[in-house]
Protein backbone atom coordinates (compact mmCIF):
# COMPACT_ATOMS: atom_id res chain seq x y z
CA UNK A 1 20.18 19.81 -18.24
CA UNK A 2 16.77 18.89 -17.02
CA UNK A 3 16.79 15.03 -14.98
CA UNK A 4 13.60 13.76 -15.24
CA UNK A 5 12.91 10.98 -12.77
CA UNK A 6 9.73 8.82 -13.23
CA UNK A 7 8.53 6.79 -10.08
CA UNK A 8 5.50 3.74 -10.74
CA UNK A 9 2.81 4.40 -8.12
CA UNK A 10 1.18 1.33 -8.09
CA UNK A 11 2.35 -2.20 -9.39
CA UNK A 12 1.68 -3.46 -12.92
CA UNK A 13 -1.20 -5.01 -13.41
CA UNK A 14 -0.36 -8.03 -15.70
CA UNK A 15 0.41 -11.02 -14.97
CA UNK A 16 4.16 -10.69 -15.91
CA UNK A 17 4.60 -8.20 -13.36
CA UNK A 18 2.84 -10.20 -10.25
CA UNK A 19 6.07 -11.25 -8.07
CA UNK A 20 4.59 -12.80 -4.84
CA UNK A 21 5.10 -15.63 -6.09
CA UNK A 22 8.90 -16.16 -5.86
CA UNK A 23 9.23 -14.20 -2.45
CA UNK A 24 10.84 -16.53 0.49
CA UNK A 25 9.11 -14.52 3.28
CA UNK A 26 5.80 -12.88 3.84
CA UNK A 27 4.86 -9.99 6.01
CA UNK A 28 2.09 -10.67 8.72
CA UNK A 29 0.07 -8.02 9.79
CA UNK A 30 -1.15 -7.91 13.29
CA UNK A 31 -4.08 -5.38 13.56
CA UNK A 32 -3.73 -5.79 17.23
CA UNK A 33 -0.51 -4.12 17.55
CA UNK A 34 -0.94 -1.54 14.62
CA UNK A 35 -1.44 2.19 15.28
CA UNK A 36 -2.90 2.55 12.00
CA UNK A 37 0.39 5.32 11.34
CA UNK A 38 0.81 4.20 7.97
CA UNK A 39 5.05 4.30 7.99
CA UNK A 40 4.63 0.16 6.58
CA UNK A 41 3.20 1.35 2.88
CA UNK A 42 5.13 4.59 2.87
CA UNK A 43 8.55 2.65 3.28
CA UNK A 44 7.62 -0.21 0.95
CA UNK A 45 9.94 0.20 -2.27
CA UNK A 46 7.39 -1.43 -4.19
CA UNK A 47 4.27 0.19 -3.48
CA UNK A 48 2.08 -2.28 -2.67
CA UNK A 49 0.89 -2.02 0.73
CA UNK A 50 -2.36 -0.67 1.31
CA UNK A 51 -4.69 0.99 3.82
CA UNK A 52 -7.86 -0.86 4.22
CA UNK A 53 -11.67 0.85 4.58
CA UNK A 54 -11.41 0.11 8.12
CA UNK A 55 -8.18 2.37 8.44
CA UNK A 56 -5.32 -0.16 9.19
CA UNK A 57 -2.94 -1.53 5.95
CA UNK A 58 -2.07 -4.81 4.48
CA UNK A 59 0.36 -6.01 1.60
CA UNK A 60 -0.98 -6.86 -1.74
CA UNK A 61 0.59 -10.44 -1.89
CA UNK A 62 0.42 -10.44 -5.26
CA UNK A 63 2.74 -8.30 -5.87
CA UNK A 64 5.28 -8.08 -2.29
CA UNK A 65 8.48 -9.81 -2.45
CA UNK A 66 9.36 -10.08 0.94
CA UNK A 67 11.66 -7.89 1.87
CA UNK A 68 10.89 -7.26 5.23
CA UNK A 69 11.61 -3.48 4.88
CA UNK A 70 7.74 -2.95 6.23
CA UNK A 71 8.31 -5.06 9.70
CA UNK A 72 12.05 -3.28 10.02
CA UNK A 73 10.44 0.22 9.47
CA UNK A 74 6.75 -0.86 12.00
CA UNK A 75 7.32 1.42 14.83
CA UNK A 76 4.93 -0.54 16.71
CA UNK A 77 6.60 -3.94 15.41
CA UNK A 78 2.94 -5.27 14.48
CA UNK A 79 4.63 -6.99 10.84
CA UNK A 80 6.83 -9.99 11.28
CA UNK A 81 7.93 -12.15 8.38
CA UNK A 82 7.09 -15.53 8.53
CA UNK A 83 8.40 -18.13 5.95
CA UNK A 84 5.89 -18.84 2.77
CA UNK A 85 4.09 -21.41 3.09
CA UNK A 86 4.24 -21.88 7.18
């Protein structure tokens, strides 16, 4: 018996699948601190942080719920999670 596992690699693009909006925190990036490693988007369940032209990454707010895994996983601790709307 073959499993067959299917993973999304980016987020949906409707507007049914757009969950930023519900999330109680937000990541912050802080260019400053980042080594530009790239450990933020590769530990982000949902996919949606990105690297940027200019080499360093940011989350797609659309879409990031908050979960903090990003500024947990920052080597360089250059995410914290500040409360929406602050």
């Amino acid at each position: 018996m073959k499993l067959i596992i299917k993973t999304v690699a980016k987020p949906g693009s409707s507007n049914v699948n757009k969950t930023g909006a519900w999330r109680s925190f937000m990541p912050v990036f802080d260019h400053k601190l980042c080594n530009k490693c790239g450990i933020c988007a590769m530990y982000c369940p949902e996919g949606v942080v990105y690297k940027l032209e200019n080499g360093y990454f940011e989350p797609d707010y659309e879409y990031c719920k908050g979960c903090g895994i990003c500024a947990n996983e920052c080597p360089k601790k250059a995410i914290i999670m500040v409360l929406e709307g602050k």
